[in-house]
C-alpha atoms as a PDB file:
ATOM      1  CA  UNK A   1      -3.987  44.446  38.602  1.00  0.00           C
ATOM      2  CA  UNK A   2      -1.307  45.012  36.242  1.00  0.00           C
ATOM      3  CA  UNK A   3       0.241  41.704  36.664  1.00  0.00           C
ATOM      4  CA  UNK A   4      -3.336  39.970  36.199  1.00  0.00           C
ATOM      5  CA  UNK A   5      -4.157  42.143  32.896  1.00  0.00           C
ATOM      6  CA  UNK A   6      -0.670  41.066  31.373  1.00  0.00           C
ATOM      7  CA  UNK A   7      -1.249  37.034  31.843  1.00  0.00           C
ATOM      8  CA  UNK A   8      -4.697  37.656  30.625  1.00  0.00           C
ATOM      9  CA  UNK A   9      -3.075  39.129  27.992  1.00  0.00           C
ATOM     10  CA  UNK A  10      -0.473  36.586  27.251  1.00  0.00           C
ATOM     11  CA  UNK A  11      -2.661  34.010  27.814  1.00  0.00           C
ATOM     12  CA  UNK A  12      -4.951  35.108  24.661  1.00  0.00           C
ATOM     13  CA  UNK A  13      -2.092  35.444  22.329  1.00  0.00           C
ATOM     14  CA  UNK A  14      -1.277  31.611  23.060  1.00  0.00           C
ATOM     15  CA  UNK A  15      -5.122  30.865  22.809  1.00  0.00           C
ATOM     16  CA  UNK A  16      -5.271  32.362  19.409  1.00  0.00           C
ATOM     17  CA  UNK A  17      -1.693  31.173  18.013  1.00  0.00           C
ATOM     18  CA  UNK A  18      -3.190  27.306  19.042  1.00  0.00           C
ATOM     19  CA  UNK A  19      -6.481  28.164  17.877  1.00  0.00           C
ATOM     20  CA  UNK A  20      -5.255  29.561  14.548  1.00  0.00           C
ATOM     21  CA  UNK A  21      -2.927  26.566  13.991  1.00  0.00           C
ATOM     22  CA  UNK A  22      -4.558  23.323  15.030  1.00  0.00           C
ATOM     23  CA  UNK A  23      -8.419  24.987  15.221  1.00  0.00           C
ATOM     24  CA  UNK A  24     -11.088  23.385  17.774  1.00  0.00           C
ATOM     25  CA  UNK A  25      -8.826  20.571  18.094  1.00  0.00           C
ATOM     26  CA  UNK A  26      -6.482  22.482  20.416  1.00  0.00           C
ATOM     27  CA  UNK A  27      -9.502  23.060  22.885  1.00  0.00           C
ATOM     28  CA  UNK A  28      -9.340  19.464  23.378  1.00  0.00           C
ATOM     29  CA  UNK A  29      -5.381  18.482  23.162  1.00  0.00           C
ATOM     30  CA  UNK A  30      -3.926  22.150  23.551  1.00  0.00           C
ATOM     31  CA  UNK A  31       0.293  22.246  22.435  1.00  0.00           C
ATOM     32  CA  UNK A  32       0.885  18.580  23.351  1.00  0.00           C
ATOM     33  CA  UNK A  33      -0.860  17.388  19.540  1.00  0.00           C
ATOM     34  CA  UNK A  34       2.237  18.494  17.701  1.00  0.00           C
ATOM     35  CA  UNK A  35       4.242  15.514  19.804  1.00  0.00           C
ATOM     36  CA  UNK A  36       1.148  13.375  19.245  1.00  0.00           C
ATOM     37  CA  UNK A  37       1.191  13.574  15.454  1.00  0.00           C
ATOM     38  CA  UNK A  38       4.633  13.451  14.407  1.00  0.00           C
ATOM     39  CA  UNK A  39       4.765  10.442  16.325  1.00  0.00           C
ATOM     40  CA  UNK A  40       1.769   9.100  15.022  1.00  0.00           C
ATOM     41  CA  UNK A  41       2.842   9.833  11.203  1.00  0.00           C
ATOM     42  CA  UNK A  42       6.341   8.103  11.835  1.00  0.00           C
ATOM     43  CA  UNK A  43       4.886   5.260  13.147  1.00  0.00           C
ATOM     44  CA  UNK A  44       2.235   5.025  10.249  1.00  0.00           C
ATOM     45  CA  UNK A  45       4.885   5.668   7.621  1.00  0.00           C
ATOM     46  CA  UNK A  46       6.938   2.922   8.992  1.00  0.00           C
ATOM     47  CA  UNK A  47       3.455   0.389   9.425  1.00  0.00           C
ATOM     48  CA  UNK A  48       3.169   1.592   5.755  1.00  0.00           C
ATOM     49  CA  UNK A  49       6.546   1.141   4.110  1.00  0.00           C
ATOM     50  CA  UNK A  50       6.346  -2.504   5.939  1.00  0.00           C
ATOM     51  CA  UNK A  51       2.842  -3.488   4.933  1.00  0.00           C
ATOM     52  CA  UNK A  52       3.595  -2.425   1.020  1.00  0.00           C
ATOM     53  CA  UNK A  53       6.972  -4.335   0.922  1.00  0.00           C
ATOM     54  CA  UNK A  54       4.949  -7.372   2.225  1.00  0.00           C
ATOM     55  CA  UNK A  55       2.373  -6.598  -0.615  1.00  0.00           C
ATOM     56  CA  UNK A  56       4.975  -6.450  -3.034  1.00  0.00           C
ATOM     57  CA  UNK A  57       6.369  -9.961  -2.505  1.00  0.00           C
ATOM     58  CA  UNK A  58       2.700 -11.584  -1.986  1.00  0.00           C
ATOM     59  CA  UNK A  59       1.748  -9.923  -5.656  1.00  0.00           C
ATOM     60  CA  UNK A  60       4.994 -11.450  -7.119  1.00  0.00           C
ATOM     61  CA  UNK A  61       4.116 -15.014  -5.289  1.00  0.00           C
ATOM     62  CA  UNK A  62       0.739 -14.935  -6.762  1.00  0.00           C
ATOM     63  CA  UNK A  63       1.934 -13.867 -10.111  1.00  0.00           C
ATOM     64  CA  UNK A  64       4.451 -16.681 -10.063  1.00  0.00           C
ATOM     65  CA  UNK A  65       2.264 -19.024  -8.863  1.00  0.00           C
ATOM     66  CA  UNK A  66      -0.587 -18.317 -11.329  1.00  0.00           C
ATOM     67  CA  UNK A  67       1.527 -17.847 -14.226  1.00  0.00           C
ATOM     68  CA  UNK A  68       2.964 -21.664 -13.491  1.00  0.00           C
ATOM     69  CA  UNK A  69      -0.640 -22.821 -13.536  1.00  0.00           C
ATOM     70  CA  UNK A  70      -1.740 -21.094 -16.779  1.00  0.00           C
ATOM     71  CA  UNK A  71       1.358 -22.574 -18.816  1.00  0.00           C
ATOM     72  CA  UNK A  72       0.439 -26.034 -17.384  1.00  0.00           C
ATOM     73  CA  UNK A  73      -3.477 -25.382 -18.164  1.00  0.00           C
ATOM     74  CA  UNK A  74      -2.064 -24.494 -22.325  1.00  0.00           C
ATOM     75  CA  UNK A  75       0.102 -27.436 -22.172  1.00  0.00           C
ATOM     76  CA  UNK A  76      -3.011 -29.736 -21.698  1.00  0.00           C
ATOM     77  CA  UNK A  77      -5.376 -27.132 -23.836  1.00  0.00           C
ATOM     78  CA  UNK A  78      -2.373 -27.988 -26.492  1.00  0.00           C
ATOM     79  CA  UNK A  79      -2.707 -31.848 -26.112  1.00  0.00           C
ATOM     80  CA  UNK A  80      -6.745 -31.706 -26.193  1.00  0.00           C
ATOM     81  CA  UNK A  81      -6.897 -29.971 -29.131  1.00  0.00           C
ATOM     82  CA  UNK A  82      -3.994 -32.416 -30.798  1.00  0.00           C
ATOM     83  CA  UNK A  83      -6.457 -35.451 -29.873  1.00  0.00           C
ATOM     84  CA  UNK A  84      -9.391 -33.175 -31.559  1.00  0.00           C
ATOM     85  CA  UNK A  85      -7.553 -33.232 -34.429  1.00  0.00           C
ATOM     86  CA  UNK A  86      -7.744 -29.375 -34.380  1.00  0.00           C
ATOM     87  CA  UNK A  87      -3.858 -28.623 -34.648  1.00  0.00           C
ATOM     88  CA  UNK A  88      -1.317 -31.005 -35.732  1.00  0.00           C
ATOM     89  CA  UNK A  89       1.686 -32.514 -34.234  1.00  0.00           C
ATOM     90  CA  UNK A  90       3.997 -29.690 -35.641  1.00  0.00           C
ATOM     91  CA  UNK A  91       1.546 -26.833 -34.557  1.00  0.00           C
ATOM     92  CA  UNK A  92       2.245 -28.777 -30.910  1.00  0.00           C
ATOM     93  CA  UNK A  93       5.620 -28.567 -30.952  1.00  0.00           C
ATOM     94  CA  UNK A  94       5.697 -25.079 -31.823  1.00  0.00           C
ATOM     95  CA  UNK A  95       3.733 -24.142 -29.119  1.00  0.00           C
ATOM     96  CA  UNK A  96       5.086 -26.304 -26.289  1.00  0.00           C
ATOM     97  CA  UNK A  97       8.229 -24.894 -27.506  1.00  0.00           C
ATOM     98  CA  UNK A  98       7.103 -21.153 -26.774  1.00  0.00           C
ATOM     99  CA  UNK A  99       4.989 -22.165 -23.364  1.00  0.00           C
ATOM    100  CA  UNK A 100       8.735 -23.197 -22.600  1.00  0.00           C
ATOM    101  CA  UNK A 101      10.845 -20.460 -23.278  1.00  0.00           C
ATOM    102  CA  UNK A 102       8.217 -18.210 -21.254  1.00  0.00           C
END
């Protein structure tokens, strides 16, 4: 009887030291959850770190990309305003010559 009261015992110590650290969770997954999630959070961190870095380099494309398109799009706005007779040849100059050096 002795033997049966002590495992009883031990056995609600471990109940409440799971219960107190993982909550109604541990009913369902018990110790083994501890594995589960550091696993799970080193394999997210890693999914993570990979998926920024890939975000990173599309951003920069895109920027690149864009920014190419917008100096091309003032070069013409330059030119139609030149034919408007809205700027003059040496307001042109000056500006192709900064669209340029960017």
């Amino acid at each position: 009887m002795a033997l049966i009261l002590v495992a009883v015992l031990v056995g609600f110590v471990i109940f409440i030291v799971g219960f107190s650290k993982h909550g109604v969770n541990f009913l369902k997954y018990g110790f083994k959850q501890i594995i589960l999630d550091s696993f799970l959070e080193k394999r997210f961190d890693a999914k993570l770190t990979a998926n920024i870095n890939a975000l990173d380099a599309k951003i920069v494309a895109i920027e690149t990309n864009h920014f190419a398109h917008l100096k091309n799009f003032l070069t013409e706005l330059t030119s139609i305003l030149l034919d408007k007779g809205v700027i003059n040849n040496t307001d042109k100059a000056r500006l192709d010559n900064e669209l340029r050096g960017m």
